[in-house]
PDB file of N, CA and C in Angstrom:
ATOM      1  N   UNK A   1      14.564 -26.312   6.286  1.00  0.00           N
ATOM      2  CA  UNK A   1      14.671 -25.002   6.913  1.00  0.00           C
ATOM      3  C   UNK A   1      16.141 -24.678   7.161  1.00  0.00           C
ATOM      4  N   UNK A   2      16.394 -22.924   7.050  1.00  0.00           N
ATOM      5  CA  UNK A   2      17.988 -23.244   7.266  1.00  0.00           C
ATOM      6  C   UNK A   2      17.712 -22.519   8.554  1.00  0.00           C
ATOM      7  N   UNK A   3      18.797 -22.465   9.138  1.00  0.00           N
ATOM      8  CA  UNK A   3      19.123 -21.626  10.581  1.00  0.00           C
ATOM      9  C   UNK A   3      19.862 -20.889  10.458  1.00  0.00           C
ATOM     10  N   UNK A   4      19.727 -19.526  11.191  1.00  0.00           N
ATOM     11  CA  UNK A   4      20.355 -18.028  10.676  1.00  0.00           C
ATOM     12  C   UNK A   4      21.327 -17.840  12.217  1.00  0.00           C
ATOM     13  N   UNK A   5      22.390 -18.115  12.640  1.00  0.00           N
ATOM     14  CA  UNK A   5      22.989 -16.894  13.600  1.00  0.00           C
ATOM     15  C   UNK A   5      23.465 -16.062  13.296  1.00  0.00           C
ATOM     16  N   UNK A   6      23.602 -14.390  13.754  1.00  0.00           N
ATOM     17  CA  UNK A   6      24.091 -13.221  13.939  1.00  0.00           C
ATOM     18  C   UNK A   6      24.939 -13.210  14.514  1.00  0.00           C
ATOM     19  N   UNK A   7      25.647 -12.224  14.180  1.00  0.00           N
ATOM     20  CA  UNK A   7      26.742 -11.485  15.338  1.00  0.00           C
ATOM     21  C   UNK A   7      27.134 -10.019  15.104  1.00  0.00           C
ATOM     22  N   UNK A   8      27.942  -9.593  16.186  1.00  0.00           N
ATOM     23  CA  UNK A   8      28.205  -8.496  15.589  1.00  0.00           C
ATOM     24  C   UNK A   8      28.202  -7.031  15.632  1.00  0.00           C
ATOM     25  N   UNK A   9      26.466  -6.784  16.083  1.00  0.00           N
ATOM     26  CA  UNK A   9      25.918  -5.974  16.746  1.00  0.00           C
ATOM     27  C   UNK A   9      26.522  -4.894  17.419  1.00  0.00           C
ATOM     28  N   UNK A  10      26.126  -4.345  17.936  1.00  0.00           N
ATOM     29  CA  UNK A  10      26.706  -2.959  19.147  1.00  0.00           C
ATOM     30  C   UNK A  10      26.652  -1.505  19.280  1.00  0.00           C
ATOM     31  N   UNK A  11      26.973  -1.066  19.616  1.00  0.00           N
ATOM     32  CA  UNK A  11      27.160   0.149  19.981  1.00  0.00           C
ATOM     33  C   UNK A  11      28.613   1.042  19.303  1.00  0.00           C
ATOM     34  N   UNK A  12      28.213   1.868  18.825  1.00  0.00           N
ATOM     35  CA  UNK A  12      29.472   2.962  18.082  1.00  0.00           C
ATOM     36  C   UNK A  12      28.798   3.883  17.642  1.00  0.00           C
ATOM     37  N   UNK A  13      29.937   5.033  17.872  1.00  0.00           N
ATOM     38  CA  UNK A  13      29.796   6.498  17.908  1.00  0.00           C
ATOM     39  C   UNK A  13      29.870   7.010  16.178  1.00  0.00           C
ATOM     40  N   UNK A  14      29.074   7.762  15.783  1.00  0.00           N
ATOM     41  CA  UNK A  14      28.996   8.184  14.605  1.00  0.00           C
ATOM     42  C   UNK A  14      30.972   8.117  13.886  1.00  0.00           C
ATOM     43  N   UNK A  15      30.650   7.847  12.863  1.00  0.00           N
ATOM     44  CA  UNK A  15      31.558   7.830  11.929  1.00  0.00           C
ATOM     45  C   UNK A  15      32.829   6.502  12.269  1.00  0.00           C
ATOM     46  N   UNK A  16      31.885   5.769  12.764  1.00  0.00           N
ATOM     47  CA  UNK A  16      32.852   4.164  13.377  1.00  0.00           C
ATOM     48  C   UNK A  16      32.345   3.052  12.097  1.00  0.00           C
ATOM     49  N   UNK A  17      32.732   1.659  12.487  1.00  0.00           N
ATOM     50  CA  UNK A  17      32.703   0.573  11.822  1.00  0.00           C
ATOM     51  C   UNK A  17      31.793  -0.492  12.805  1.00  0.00           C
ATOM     52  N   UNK A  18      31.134  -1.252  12.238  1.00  0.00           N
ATOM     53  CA  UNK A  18      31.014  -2.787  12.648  1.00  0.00           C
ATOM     54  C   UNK A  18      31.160  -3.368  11.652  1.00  0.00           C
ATOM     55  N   UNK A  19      31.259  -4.954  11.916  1.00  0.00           N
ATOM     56  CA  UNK A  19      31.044  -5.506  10.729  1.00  0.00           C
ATOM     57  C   UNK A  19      29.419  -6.800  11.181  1.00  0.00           C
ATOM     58  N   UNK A  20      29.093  -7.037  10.818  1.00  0.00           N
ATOM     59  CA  UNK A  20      28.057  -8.301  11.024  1.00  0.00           C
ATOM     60  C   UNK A  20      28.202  -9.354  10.605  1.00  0.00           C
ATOM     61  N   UNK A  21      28.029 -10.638  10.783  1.00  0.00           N
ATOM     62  CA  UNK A  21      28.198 -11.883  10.597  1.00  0.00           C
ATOM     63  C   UNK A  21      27.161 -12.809  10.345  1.00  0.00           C
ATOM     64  N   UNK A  22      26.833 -13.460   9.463  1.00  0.00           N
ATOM     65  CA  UNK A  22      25.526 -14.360   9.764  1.00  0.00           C
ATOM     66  C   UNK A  22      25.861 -15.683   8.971  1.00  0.00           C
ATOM     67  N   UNK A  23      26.170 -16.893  10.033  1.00  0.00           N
ATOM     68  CA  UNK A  23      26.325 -18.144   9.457  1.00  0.00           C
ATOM     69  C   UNK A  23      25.167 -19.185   9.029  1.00  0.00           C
ATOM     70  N   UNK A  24      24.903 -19.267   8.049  1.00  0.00           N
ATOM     71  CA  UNK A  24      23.821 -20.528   7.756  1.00  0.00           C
ATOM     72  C   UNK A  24      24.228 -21.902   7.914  1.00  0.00           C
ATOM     73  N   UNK A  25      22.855 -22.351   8.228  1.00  0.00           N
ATOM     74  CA  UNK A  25      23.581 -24.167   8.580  1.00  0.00           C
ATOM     75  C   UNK A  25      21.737 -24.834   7.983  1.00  0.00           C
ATOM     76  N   UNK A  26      21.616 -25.780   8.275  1.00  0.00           N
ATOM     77  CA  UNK A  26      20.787 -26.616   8.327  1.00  0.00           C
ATOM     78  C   UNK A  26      20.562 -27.398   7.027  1.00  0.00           C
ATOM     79  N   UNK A  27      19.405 -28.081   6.483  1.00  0.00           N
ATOM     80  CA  UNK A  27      18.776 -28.496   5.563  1.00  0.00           C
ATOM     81  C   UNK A  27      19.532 -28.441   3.968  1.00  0.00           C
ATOM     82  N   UNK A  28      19.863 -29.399   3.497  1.00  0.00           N
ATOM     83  CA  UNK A  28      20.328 -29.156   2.056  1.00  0.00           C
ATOM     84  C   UNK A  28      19.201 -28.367   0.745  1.00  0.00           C
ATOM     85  N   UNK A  29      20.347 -26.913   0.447  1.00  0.00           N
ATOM     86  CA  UNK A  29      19.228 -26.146  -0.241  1.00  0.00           C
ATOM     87  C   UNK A  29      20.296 -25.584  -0.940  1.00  0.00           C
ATOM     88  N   UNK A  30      19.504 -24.630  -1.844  1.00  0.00           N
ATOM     89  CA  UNK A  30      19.833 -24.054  -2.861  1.00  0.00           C
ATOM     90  C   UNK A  30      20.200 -22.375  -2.769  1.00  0.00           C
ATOM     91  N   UNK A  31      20.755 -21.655  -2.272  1.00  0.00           N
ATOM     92  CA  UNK A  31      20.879 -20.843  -1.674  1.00  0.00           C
ATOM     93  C   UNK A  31      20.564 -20.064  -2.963  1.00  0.00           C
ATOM     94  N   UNK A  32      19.618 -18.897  -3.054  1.00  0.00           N
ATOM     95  CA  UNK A  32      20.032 -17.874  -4.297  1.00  0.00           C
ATOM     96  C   UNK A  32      20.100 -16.631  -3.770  1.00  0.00           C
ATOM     97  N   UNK A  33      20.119 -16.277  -2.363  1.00  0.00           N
ATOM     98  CA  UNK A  33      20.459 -15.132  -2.503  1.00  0.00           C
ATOM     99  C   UNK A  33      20.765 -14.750  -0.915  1.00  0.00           C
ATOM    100  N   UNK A  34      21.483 -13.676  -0.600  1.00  0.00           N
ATOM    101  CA  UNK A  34      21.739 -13.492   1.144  1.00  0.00           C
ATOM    102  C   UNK A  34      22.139 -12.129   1.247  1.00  0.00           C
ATOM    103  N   UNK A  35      21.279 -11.457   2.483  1.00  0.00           N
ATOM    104  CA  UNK A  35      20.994 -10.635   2.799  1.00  0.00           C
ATOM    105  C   UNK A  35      20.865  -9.973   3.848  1.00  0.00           C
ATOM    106  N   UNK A  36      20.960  -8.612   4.242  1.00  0.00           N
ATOM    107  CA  UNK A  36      21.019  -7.926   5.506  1.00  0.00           C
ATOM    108  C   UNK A  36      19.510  -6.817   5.485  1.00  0.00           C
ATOM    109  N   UNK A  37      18.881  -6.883   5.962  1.00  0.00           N
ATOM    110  CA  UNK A  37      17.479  -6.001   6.131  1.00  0.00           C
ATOM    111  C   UNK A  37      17.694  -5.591   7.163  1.00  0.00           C
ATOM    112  N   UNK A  38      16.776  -3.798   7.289  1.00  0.00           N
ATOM    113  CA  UNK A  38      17.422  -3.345   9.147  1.00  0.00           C
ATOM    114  C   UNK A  38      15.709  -2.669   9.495  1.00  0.00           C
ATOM    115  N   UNK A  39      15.483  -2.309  10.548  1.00  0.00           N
ATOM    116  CA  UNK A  39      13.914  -1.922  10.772  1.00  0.00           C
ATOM    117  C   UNK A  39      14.639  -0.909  12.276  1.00  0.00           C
ATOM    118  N   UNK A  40      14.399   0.495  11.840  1.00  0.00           N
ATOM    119  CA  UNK A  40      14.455   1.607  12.603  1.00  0.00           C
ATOM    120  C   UNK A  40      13.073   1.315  13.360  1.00  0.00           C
ATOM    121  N   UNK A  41      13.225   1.571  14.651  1.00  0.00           N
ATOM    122  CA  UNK A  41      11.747   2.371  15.396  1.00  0.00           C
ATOM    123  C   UNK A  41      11.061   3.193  14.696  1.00  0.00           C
ATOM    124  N   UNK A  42       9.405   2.896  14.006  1.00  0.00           N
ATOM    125  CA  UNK A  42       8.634   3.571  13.598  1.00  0.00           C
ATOM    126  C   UNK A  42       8.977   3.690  11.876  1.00  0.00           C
ATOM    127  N   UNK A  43       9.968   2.886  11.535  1.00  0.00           N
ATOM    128  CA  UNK A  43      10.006   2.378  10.028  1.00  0.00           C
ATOM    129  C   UNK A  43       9.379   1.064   9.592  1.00  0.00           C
ATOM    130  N   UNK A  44       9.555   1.239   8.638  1.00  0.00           N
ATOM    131  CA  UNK A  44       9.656  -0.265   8.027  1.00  0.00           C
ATOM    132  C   UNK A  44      10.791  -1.034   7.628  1.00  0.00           C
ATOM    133  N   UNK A  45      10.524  -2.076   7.793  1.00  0.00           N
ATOM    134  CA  UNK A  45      11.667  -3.296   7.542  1.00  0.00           C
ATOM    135  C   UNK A  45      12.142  -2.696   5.915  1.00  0.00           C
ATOM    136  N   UNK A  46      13.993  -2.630   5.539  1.00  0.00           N
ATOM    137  CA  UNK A  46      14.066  -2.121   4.245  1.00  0.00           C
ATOM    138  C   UNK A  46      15.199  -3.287   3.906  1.00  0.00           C
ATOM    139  N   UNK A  47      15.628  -3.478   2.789  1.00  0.00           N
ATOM    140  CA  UNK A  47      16.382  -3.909   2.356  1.00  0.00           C
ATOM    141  C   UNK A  47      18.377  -2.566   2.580  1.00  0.00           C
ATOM    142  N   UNK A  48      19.050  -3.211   3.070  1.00  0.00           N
ATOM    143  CA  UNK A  48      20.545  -2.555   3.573  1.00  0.00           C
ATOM    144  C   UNK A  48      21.164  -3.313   2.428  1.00  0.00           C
ATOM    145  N   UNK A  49      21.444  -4.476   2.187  1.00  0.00           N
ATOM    146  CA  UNK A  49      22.419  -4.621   1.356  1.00  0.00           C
ATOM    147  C   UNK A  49      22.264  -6.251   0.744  1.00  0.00           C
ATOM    148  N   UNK A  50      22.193  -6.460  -0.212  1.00  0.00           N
ATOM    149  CA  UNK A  50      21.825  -8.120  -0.718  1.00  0.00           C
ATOM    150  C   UNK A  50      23.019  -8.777  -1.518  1.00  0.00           C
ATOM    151  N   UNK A  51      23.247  -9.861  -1.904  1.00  0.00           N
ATOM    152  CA  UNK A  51      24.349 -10.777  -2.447  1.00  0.00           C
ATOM    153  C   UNK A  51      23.746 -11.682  -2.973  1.00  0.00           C
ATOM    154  N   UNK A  52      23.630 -11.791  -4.512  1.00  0.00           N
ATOM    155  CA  UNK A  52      23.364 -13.193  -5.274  1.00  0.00           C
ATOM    156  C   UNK A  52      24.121 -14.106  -5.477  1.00  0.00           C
ATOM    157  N   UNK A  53      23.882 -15.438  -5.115  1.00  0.00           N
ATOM    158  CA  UNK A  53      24.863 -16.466  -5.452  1.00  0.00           C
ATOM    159  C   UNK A  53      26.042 -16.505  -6.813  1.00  0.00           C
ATOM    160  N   UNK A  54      25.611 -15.596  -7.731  1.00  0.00           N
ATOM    161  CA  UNK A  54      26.438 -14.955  -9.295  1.00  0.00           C
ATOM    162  C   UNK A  54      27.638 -14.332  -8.695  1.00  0.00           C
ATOM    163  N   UNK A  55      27.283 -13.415  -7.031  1.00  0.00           N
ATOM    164  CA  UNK A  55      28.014 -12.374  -6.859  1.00  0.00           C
ATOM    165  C   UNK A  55      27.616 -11.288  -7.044  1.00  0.00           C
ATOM    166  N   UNK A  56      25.923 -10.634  -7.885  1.00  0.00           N
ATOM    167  CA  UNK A  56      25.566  -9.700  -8.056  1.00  0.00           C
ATOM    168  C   UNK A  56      25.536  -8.886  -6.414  1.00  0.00           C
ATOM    169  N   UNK A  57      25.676  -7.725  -6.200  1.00  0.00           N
ATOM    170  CA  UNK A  57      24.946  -7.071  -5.380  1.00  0.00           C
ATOM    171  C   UNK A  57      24.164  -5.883  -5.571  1.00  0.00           C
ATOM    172  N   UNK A  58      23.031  -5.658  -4.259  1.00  0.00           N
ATOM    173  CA  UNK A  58      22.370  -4.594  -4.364  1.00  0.00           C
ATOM    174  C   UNK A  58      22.603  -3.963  -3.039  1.00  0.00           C
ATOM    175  N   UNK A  59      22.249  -2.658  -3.156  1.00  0.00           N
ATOM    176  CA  UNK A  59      22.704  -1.743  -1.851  1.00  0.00           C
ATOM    177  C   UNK A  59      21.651  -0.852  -1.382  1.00  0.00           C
ATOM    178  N   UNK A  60      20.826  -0.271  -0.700  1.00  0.00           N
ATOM    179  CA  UNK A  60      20.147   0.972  -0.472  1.00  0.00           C
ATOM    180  C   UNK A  60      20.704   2.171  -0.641  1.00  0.00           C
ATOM    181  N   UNK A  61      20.533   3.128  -1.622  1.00  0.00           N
ATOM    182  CA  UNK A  61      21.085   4.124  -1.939  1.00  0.00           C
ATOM    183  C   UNK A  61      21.829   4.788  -0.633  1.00  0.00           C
ATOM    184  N   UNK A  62      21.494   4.847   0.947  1.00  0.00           N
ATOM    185  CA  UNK A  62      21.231   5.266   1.954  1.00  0.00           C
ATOM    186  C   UNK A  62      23.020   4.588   2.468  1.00  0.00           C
ATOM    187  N   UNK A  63      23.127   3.399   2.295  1.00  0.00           N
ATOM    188  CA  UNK A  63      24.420   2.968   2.584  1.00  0.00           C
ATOM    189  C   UNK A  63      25.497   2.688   1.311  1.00  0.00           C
ATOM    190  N   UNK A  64      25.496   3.195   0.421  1.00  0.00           N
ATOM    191  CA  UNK A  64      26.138   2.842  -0.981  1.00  0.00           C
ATOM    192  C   UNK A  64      27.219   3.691  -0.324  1.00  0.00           C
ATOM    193  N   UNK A  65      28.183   3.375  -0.539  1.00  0.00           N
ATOM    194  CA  UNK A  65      29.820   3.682  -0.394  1.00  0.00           C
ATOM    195  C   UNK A  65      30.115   3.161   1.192  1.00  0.00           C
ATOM    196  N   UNK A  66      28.906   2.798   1.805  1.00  0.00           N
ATOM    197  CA  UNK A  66      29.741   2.779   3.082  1.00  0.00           C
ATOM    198  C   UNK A  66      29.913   1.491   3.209  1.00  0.00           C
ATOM    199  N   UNK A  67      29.224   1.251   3.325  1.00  0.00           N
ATOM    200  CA  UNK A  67      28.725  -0.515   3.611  1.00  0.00           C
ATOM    201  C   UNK A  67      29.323  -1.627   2.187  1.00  0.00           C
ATOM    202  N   UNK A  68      29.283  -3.055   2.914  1.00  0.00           N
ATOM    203  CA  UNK A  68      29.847  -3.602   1.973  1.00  0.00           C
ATOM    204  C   UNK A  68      29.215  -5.430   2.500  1.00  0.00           C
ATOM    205  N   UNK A  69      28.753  -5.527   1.524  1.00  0.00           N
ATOM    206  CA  UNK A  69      28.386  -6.955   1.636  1.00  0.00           C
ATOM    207  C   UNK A  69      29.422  -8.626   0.657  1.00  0.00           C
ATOM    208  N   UNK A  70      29.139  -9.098   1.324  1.00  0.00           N
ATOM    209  CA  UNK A  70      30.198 -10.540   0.798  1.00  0.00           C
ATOM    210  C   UNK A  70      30.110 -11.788   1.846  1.00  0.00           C
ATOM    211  N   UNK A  71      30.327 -12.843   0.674  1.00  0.00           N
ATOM    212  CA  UNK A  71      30.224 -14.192   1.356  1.00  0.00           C
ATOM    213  C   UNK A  71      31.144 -14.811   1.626  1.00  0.00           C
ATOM    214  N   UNK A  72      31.349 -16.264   2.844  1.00  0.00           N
ATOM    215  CA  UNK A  72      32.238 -17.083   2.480  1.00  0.00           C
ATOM    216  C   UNK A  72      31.656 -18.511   2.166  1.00  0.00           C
ATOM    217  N   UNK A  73      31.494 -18.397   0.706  1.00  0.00           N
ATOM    218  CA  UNK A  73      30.413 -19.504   0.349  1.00  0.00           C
ATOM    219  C   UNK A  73      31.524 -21.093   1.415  1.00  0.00           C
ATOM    220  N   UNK A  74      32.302 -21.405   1.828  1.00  0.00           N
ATOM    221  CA  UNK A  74      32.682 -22.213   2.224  1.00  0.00           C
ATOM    222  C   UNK A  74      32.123 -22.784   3.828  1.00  0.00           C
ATOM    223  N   UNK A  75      31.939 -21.601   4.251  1.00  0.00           N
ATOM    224  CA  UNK A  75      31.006 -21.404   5.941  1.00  0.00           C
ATOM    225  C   UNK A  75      29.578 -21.229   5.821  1.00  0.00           C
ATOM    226  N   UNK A  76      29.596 -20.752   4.862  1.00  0.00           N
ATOM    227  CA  UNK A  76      27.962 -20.461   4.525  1.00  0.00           C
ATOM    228  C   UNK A  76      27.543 -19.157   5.104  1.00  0.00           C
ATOM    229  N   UNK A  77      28.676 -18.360   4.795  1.00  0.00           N
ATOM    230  CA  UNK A  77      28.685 -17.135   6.231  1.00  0.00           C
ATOM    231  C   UNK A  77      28.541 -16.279   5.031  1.00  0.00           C
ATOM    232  N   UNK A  78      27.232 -15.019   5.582  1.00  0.00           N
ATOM    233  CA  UNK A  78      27.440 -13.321   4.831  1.00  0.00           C
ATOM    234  C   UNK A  78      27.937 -12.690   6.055  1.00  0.00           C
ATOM    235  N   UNK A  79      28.827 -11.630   5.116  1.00  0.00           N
ATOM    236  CA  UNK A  79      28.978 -10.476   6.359  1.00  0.00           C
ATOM    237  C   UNK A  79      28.783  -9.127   5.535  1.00  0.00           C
ATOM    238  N   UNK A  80      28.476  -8.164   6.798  1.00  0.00           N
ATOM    239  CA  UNK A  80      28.265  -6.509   6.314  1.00  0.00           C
ATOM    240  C   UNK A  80      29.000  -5.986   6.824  1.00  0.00           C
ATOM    241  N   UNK A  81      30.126  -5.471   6.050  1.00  0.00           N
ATOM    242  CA  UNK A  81      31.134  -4.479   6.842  1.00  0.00           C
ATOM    243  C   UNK A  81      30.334  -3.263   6.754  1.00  0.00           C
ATOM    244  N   UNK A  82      30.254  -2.298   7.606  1.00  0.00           N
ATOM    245  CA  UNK A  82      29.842  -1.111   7.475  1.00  0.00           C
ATOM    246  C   UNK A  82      30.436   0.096   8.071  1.00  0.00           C
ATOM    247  N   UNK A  83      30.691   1.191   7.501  1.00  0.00           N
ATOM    248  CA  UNK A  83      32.332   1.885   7.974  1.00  0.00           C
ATOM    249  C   UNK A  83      31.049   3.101   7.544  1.00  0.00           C
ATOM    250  N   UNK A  84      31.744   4.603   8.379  1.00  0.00           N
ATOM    251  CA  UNK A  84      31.563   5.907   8.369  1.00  0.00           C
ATOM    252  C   UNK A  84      29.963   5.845   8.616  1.00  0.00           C
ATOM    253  N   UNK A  85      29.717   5.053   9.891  1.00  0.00           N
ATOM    254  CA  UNK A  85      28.442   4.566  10.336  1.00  0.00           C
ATOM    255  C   UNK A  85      27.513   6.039  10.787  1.00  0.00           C
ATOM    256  N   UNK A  86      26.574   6.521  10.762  1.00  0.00           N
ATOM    257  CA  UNK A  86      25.638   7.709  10.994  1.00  0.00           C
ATOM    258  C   UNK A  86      24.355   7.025  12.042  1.00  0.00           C
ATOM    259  N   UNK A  87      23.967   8.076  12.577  1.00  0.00           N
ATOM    260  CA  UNK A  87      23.078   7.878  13.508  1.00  0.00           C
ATOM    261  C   UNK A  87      21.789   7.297  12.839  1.00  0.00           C
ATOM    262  N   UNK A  88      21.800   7.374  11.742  1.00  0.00           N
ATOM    263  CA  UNK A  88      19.746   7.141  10.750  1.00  0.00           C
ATOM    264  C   UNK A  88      20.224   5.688  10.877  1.00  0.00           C
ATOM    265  N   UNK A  89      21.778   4.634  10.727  1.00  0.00           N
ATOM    266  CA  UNK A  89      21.703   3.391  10.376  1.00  0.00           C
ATOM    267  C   UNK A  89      21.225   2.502  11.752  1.00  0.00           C
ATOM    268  N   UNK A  90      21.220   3.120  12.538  1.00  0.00           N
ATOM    269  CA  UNK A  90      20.475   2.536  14.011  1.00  0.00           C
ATOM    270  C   UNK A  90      19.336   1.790  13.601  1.00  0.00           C
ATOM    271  N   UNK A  91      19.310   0.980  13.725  1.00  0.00           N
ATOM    272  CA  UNK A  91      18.108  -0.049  13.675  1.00  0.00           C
ATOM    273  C   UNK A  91      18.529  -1.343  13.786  1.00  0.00           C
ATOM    274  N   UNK A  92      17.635  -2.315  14.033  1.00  0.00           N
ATOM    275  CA  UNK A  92      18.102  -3.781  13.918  1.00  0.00           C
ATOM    276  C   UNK A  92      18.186  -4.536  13.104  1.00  0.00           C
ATOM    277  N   UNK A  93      19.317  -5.343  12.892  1.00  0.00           N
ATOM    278  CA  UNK A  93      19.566  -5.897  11.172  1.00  0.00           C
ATOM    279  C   UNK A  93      19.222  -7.114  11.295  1.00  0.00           C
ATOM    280  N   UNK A  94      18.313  -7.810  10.397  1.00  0.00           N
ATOM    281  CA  UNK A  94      18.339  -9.210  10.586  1.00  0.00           C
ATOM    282  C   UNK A  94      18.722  -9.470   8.881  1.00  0.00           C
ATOM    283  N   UNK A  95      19.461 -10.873   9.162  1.00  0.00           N
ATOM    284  CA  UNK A  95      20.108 -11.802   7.952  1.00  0.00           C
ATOM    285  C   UNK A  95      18.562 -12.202   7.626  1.00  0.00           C
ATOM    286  N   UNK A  96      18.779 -12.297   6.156  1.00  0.00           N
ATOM    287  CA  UNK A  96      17.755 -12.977   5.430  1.00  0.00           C
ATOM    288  C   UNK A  96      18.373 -14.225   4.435  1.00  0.00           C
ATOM    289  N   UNK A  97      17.730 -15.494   3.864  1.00  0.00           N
ATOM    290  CA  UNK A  97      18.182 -16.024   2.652  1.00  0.00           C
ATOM    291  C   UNK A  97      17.511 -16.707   1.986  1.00  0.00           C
ATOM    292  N   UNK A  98      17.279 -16.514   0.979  1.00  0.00           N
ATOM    293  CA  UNK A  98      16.456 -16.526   0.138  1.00  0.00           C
ATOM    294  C   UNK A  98      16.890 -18.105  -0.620  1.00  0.00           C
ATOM    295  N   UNK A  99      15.991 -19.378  -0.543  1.00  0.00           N
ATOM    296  CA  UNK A  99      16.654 -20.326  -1.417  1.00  0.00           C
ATOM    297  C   UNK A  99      15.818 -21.382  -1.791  1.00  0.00           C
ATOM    298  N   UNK A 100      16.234 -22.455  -2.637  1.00  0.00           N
ATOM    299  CA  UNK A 100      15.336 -23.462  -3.002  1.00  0.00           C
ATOM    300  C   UNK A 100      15.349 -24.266  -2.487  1.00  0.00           C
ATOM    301  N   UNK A 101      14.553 -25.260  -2.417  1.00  0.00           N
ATOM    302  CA  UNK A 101      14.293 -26.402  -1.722  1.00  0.00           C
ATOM    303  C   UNK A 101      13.762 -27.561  -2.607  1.00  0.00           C
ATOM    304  N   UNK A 102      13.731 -28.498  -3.213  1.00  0.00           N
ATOM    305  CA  UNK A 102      12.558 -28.910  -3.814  1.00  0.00           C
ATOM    306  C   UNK A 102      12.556 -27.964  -5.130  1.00  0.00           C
ATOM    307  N   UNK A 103      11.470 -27.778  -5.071  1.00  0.00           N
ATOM    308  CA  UNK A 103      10.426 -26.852  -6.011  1.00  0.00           C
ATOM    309  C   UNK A 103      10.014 -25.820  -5.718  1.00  0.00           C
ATOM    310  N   UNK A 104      10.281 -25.385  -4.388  1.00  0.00           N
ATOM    311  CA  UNK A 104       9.409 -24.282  -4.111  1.00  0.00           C
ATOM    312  C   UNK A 104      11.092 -23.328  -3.221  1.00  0.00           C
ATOM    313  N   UNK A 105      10.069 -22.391  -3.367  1.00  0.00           N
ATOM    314  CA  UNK A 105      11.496 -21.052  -2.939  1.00  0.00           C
ATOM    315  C   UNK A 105      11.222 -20.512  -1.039  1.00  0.00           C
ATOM    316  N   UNK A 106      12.223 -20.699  -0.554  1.00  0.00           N
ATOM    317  CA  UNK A 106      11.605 -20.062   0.639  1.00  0.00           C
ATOM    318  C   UNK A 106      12.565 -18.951   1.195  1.00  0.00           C
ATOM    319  N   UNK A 107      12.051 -17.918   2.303  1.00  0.00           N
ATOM    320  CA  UNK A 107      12.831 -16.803   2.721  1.00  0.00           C
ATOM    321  C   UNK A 107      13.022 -17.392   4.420  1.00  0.00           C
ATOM    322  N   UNK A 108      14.285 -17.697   4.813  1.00  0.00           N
ATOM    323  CA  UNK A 108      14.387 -17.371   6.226  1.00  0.00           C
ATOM    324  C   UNK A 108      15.053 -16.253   7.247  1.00  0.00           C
ATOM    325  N   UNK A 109      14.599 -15.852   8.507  1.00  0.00           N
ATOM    326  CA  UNK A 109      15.520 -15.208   9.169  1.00  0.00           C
ATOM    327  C   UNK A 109      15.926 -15.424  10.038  1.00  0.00           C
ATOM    328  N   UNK A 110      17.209 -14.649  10.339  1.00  0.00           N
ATOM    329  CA  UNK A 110      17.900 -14.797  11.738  1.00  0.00           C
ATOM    330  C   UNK A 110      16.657 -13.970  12.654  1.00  0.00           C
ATOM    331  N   UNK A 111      17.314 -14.021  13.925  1.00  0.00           N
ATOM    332  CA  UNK A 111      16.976 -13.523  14.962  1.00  0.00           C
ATOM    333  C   UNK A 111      17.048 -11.509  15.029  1.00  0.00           C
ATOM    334  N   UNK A 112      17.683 -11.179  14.540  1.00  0.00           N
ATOM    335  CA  UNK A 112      18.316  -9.688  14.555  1.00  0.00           C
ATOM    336  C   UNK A 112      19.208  -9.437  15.514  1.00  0.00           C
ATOM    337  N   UNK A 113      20.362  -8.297  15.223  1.00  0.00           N
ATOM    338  CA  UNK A 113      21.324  -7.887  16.155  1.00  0.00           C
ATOM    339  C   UNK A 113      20.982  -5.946  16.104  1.00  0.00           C
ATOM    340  N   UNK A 114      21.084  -5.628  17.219  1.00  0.00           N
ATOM    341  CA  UNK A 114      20.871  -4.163  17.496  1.00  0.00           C
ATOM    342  C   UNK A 114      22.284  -3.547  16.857  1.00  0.00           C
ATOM    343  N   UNK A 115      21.895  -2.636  15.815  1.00  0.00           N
ATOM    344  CA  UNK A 115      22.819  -1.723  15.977  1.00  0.00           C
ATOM    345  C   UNK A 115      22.285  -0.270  16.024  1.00  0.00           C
ATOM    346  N   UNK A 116      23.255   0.573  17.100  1.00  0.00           N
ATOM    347  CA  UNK A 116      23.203   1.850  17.984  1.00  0.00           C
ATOM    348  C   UNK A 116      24.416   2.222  17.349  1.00  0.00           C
ATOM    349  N   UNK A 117      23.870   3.832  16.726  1.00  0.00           N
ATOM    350  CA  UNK A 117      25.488   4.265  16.275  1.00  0.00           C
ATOM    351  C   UNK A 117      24.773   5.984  17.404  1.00  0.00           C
ATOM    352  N   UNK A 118      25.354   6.410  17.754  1.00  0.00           N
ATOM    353  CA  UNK A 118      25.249   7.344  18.791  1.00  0.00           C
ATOM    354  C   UNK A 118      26.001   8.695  17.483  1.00  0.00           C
ATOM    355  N   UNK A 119      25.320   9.750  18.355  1.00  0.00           N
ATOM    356  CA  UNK A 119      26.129  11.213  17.452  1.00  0.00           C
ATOM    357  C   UNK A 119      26.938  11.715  18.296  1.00  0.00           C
TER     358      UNK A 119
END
């Protein structure tokens, strides 16, 4: 199993920055992929921004130019910079990572961090 902490979180006024943090630790695995998912009140959980171990990324059309995902494969750390922040990105982000073990593939998550962008 790996273990997910966050950081990061907070509060900012439309057209600000955070960035997010999420360090992995635990269990020797195979990492293939790491990720930021966010779940608005009265949405569903969506995919914000993903990172393949290649370096591929994917984005939600919704944050493409703003947001920016990247690793430090050395910490085991993803982060989401996210700049010219809007009131719809309010929701809570939890780290995801997607990896092998063995033979079999598993998904874990962090805990989630609130983010509040105010208008």
């Amino acid at each position: 199993q790996v273990q997910l902490v966050e950081s990061g979180g907070g509060l900012v006024q439309a057209g600000g920055s955070l960035r997010l943090s999420c360090a992995a630790s635990g269990s020797s695995c195979s990492i293939n992929a790491m990720g930021w998912y966010r779940k608005a009140p009265g949405k569903q959980r969506e995919l914000a921004a993903r990172i393949f171990s290649g370096g591929t990324t994917n984005y939600a059309d919704s944050v493409k130019g703003r947001f920016t995902i990247s690793t430090d494969n050395a910490k085991n750390t993803v982060y989401l910079q996210m700049n010219s922040l809007k009131p719809e990105d309010t929701a809570v982000y939890y780290c995801n990572v997607n990896y092998r073990s063995g033979f079999k593939i598993y998904d874990d998550w962090g805990q989630g961090t609130q983010v509040t962008v105010s208008s």
